[in-house]
C-alpha atoms as a PDB file:
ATOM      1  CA  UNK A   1       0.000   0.000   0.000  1.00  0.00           C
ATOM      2  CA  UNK A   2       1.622   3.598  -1.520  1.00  0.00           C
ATOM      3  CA  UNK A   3       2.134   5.354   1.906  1.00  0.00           C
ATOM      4  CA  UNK A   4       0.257   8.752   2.390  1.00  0.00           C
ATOM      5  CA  UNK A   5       2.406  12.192   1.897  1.00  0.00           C
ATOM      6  CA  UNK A   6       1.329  15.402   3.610  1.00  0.00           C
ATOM      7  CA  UNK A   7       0.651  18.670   2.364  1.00  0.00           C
ATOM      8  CA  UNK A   8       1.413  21.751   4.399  1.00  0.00           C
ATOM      9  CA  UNK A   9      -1.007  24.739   6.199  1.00  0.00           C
ATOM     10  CA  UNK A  10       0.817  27.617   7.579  1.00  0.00           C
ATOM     11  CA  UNK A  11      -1.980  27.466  10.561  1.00  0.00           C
ATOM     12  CA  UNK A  12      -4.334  24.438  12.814  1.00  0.00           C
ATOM     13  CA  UNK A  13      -7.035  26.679  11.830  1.00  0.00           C
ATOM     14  CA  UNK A  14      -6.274  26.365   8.089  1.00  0.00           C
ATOM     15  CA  UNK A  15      -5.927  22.729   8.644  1.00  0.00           C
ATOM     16  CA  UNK A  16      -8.659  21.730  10.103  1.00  0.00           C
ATOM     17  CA  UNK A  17     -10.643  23.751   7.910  1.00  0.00           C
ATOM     18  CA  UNK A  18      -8.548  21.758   4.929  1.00  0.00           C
ATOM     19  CA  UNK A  19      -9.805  18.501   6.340  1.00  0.00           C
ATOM     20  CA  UNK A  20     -13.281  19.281   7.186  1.00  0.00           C
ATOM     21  CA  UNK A  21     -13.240  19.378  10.932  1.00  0.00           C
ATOM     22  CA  UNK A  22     -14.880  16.413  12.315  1.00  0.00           C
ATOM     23  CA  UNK A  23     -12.985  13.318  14.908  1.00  0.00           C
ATOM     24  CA  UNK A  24      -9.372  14.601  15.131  1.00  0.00           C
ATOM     25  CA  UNK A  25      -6.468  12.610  16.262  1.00  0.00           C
ATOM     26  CA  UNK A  26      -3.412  13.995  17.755  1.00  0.00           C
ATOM     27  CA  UNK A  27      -0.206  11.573  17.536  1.00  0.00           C
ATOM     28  CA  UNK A  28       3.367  11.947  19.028  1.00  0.00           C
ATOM     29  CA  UNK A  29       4.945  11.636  15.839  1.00  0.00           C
ATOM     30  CA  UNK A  30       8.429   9.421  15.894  1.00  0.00           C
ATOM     31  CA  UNK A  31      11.286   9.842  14.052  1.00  0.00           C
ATOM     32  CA  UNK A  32      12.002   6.541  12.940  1.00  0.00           C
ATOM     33  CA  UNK A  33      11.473   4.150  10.538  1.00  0.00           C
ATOM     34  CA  UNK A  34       8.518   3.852   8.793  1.00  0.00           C
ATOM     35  CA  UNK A  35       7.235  -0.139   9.194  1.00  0.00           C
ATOM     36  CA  UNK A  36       3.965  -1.267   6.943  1.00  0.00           C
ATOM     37  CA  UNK A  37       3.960  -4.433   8.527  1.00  0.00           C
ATOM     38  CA  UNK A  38       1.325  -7.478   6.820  1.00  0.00           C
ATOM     39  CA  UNK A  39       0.450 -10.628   8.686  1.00  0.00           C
ATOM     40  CA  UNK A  40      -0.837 -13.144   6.260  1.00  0.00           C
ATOM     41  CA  UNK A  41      -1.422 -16.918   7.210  1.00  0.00           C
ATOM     42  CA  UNK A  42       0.554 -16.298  10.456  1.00  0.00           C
ATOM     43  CA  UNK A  43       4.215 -14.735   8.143  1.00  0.00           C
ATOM     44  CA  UNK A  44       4.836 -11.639   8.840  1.00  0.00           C
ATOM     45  CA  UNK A  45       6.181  -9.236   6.015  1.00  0.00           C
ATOM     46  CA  UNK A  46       7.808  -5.200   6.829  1.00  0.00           C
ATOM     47  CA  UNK A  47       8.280  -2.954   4.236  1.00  0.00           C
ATOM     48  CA  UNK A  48       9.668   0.069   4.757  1.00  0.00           C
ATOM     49  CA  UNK A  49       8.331   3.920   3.168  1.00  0.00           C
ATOM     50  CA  UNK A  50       9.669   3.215  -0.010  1.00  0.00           C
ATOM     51  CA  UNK A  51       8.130  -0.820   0.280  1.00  0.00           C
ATOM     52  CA  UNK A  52      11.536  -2.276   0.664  1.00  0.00           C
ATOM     53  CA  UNK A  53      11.471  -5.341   2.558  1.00  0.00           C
ATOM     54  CA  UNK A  54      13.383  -5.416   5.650  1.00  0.00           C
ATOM     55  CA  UNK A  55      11.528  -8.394   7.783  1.00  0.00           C
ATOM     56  CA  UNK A  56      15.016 -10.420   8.594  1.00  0.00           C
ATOM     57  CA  UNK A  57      16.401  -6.636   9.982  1.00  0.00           C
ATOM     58  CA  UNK A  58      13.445  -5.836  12.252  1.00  0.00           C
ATOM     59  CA  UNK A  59      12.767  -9.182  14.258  1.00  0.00           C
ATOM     60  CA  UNK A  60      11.400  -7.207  17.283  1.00  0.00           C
ATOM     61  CA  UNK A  61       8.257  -5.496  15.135  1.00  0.00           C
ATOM     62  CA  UNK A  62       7.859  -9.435  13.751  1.00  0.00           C
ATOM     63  CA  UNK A  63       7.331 -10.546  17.370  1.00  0.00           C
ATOM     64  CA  UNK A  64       5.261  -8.318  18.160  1.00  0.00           C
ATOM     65  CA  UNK A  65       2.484  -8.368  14.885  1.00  0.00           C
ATOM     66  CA  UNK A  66       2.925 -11.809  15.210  1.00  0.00           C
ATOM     67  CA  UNK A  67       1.780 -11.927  18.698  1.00  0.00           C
ATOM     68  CA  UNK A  68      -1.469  -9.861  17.813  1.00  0.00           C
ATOM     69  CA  UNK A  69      -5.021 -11.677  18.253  1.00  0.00           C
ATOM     70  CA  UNK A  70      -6.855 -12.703  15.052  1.00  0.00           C
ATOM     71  CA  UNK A  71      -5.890 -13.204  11.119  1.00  0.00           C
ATOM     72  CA  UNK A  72      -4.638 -11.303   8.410  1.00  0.00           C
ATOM     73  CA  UNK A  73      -3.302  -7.775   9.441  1.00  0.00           C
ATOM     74  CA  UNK A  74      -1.721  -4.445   7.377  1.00  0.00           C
ATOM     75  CA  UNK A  75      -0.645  -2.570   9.954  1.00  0.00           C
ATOM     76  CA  UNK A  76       1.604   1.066   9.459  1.00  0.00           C
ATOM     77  CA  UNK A  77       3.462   2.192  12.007  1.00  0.00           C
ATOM     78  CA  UNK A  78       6.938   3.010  13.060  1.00  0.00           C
ATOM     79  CA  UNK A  79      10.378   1.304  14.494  1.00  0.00           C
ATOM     80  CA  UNK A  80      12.702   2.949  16.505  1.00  0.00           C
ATOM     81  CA  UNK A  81      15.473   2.918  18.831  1.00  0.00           C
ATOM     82  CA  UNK A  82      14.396   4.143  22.182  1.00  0.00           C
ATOM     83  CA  UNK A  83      17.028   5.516  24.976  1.00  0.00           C
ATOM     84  CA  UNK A  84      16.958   4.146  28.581  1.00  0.00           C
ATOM     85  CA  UNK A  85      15.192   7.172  29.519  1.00  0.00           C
ATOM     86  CA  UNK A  86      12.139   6.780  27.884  1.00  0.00           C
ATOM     87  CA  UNK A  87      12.909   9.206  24.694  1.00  0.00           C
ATOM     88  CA  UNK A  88      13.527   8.384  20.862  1.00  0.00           C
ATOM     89  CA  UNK A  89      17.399   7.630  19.975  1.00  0.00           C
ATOM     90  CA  UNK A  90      18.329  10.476  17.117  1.00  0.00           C
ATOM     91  CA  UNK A  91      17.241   9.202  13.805  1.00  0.00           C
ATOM     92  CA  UNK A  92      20.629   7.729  12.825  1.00  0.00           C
ATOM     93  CA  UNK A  93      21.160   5.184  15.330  1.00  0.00           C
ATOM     94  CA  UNK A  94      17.512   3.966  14.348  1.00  0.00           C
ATOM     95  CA  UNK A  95      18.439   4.234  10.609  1.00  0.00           C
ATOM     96  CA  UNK A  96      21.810   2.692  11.396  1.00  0.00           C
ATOM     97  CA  UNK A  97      20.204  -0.324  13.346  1.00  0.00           C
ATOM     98  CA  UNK A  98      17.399  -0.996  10.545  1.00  0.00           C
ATOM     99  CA  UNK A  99      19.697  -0.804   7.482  1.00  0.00           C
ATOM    100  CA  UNK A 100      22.451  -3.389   8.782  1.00  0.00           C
ATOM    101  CA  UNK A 101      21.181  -7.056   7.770  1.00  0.00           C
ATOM    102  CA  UNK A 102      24.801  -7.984   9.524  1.00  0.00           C
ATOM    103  CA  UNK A 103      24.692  -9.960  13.214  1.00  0.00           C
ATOM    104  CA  UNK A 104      20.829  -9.092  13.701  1.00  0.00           C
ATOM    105  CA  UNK A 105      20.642 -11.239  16.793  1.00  0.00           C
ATOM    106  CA  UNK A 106      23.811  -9.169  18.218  1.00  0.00           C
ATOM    107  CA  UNK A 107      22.048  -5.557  16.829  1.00  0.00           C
ATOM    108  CA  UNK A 108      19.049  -6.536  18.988  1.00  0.00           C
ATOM    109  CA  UNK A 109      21.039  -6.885  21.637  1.00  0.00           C
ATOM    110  CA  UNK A 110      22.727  -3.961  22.269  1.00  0.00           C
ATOM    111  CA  UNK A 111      20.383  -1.931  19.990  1.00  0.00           C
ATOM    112  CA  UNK A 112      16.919  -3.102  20.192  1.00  0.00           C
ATOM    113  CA  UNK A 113      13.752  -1.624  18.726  1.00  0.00           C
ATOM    114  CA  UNK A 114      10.576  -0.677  19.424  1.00  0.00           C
ATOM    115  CA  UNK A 115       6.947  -0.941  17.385  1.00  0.00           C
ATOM    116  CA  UNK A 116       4.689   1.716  17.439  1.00  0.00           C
ATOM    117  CA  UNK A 117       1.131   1.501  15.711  1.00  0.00           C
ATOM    118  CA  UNK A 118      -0.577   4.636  14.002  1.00  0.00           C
ATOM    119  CA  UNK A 119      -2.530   2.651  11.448  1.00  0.00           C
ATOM    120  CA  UNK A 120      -4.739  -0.159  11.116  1.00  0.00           C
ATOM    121  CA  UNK A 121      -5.626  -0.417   7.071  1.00  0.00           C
ATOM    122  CA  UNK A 122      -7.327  -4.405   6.946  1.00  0.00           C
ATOM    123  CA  UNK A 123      -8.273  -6.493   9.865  1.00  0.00           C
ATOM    124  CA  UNK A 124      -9.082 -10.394   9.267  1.00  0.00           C
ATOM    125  CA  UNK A 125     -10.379 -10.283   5.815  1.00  0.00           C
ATOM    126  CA  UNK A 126     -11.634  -6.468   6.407  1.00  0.00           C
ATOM    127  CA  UNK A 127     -10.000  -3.696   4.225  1.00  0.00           C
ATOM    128  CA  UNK A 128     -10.369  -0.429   6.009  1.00  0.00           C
ATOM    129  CA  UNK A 129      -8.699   2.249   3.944  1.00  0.00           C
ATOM    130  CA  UNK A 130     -11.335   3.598   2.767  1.00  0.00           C
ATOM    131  CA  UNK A 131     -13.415   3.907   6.962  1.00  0.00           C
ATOM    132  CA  UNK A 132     -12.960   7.172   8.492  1.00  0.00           C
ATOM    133  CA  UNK A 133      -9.919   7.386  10.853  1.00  0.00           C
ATOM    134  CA  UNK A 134     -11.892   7.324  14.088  1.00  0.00           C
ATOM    135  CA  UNK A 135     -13.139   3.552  12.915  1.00  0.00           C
ATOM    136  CA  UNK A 136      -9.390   2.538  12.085  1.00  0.00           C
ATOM    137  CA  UNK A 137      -8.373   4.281  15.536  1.00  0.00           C
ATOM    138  CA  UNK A 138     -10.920   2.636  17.490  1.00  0.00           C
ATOM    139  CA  UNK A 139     -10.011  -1.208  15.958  1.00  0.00           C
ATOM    140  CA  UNK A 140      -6.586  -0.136  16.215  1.00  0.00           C
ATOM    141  CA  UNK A 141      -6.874   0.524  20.122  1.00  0.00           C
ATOM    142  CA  UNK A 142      -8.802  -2.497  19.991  1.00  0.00           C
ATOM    143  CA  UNK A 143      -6.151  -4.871  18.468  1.00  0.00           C
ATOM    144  CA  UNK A 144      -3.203  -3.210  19.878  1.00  0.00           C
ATOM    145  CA  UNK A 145      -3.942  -1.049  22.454  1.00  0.00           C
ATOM    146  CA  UNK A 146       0.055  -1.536  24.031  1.00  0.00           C
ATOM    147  CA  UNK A 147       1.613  -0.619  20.798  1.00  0.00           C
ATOM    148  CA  UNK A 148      -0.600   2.519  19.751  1.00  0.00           C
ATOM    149  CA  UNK A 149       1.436   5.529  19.742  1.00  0.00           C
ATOM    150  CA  UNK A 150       0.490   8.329  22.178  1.00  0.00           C
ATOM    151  CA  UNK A 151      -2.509   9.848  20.775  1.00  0.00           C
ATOM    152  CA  UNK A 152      -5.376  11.999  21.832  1.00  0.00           C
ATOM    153  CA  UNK A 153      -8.790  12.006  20.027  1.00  0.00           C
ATOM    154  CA  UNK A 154     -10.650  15.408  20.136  1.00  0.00           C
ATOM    155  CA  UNK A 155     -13.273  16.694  17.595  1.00  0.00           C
ATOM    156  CA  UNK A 156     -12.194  20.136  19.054  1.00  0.00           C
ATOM    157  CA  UNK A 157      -9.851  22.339  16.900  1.00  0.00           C
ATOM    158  CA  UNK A 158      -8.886  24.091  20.179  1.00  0.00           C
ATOM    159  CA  UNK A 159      -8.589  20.890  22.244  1.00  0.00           C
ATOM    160  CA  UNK A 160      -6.180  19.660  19.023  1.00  0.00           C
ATOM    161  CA  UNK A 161      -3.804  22.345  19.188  1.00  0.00           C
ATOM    162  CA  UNK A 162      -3.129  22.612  22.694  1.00  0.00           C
ATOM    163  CA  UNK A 163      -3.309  18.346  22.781  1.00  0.00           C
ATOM    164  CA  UNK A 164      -0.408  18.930  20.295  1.00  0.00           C
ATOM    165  CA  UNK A 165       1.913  20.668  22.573  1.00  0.00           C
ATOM    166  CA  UNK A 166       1.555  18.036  25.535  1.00  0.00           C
ATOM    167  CA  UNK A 167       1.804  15.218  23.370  1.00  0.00           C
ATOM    168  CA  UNK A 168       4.798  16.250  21.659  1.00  0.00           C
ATOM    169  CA  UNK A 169       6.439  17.457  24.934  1.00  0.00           C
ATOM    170  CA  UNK A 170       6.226  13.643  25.698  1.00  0.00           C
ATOM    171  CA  UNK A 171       8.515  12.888  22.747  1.00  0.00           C
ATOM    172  CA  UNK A 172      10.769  16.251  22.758  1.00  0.00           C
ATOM    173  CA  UNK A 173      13.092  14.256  19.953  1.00  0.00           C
ATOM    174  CA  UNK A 174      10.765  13.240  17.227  1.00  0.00           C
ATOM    175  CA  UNK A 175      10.681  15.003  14.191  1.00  0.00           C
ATOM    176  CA  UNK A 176       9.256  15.165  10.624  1.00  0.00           C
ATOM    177  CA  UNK A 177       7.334  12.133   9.139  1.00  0.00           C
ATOM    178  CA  UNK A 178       4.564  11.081   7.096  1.00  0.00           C
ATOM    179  CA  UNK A 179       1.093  10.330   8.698  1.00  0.00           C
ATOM    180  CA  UNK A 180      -1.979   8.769   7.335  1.00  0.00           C
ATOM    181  CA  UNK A 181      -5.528   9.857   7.819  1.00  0.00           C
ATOM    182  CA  UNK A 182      -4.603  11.391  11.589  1.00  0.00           C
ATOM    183  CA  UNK A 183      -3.535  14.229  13.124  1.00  0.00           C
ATOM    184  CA  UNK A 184       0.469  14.069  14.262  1.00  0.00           C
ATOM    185  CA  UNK A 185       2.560  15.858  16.514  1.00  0.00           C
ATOM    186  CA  UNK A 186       6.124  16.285  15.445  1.00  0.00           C
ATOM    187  CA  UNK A 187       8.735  18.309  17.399  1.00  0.00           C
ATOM    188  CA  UNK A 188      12.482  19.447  16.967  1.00  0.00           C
ATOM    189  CA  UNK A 189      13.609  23.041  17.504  1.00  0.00           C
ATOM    190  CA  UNK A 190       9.571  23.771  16.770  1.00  0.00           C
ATOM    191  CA  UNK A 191       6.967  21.271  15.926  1.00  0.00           C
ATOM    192  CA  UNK A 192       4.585  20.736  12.870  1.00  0.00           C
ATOM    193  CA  UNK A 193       1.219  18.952  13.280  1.00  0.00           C
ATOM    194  CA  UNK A 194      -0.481  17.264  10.891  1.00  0.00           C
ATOM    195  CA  UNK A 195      -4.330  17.250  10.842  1.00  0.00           C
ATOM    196  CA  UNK A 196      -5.959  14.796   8.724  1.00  0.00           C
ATOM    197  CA  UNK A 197      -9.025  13.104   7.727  1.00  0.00           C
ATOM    198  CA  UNK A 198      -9.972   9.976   5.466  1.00  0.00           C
ATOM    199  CA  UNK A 199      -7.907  10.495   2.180  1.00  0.00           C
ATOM    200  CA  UNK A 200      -6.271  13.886   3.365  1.00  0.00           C
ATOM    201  CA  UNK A 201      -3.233  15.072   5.368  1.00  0.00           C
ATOM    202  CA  UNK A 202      -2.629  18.332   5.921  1.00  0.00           C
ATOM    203  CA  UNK A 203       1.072  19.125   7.984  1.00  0.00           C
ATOM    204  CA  UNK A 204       1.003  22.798   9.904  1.00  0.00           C
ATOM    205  CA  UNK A 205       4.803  23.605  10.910  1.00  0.00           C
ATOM    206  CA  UNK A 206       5.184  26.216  14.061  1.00  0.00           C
ATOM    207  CA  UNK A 207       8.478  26.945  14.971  1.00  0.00           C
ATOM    208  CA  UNK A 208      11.873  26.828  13.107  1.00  0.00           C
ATOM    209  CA  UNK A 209      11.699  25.177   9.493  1.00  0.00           C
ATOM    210  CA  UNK A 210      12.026  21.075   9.306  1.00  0.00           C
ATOM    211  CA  UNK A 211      13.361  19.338   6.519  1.00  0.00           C
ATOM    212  CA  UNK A 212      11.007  17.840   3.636  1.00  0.00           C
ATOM    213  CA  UNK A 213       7.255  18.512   4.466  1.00  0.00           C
ATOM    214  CA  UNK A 214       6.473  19.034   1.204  1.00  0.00           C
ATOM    215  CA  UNK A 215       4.141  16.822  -1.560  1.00  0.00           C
ATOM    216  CA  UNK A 216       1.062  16.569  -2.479  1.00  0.00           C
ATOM    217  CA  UNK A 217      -1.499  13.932  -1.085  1.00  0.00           C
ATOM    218  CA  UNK A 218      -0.981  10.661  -2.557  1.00  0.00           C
ATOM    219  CA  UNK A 219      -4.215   8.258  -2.007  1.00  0.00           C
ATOM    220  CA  UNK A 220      -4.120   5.087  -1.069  1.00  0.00           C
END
């Protein structure tokens, strides 16, 4: 499935008019790699953003889809290196950790990851791309409620914007990233947010510029 891009809104209130308003979700964005992870007859596949296949480098998010109740799963998410104080590793050492297929078992070790959920796209036979977000959220929480990533659900543009700033401050490291049909909270020397509903992402950027939010929406 063709990941989905964000566009960009120079204001929450220009977002969320963008979108249409409605359920809003507010996610502490990660900086790490981007997982699309599909369970199929019990084998689990991970692709990354650009749908290489990097299952043998990520054994930690195969344990854990593979634990999941139920059938067949696409899930999208993130992996990442987290530090013994509770924060995101900088991007590289993620990046570095994910792109080495050399001495996995010893990577895991002394470098292991961890799998956060933002997406649930088919459930057990289900497809749900095309269900609004609060339906994907809501079997999401259901399915995987310990691997969700911090998220607040509002249908208040005002409750949004100041969820942003508390999620985020739970995350101070992450940074830019793509998002599906959600809102997300990114944050590094500023933050963007990125309000979104079924088929649309908007990003907002406040603070000092962050590399590539740019594109168009791609659907998917």
């Amino acid at each position: 499935v063709r990941p989905m891009l964000a566009a960009s809104a120079k204001t929450a209130e220009e977002a969320v008019g963008a979108v249409g308003g409605g359920d809003l979700l507010v996610d502490g964005k990660l900086d790490g790699i981007r997982s699309q992870v599909h369970r199929r007859a019990c084998e689990v596949t991970v692709y990354t953003r650009s749908l290489d296949e990097i299952t043998e480098r990520v054994p930690e998010v195969v344990e854990a889809v593979a634990a999941l109740p139920g059938g067949d799963l696409v899930l999208d998410g993130e992996a990442i290196v987290m530090l013994d104080d509770g924060r995101p590793a900088p991007f590289q050492v993620t990046g570095s950790r994910t792109a080495s297929s050399a001495d996995v078992a010893g990577l895991r070790e002394r470098v292991p990851l961890t799998t956060f959920l933002f997406d649930l796209l088919h459930r057990d036979g289900v497809d749900l791309i095309d269900e609004t977000a609060k339906v994907r959220h809501d079997s999401l929480v259901d399915l995987a409620p310990h691997l969700v990533v911090p998220r607040l659900l509002t249908d208040d543009p005002g409750a949004a914007e100041a969820g942003s700033h508390l999620v985020a401050a739970e995350f101070p490291q992450a940074v830019r990233h793509e998002c599906r049909s959600a809102v997300h909270v990114v944050q590094q020397f500023g933050m963007l947010v990125n309000i979104a509903a079924p088929g649309r992402a908007i990003g907002l950027q406040v603070g000092d510029a962050v590399d590539d939010w740019h594109g168009d929406p791609v659907p998917v």
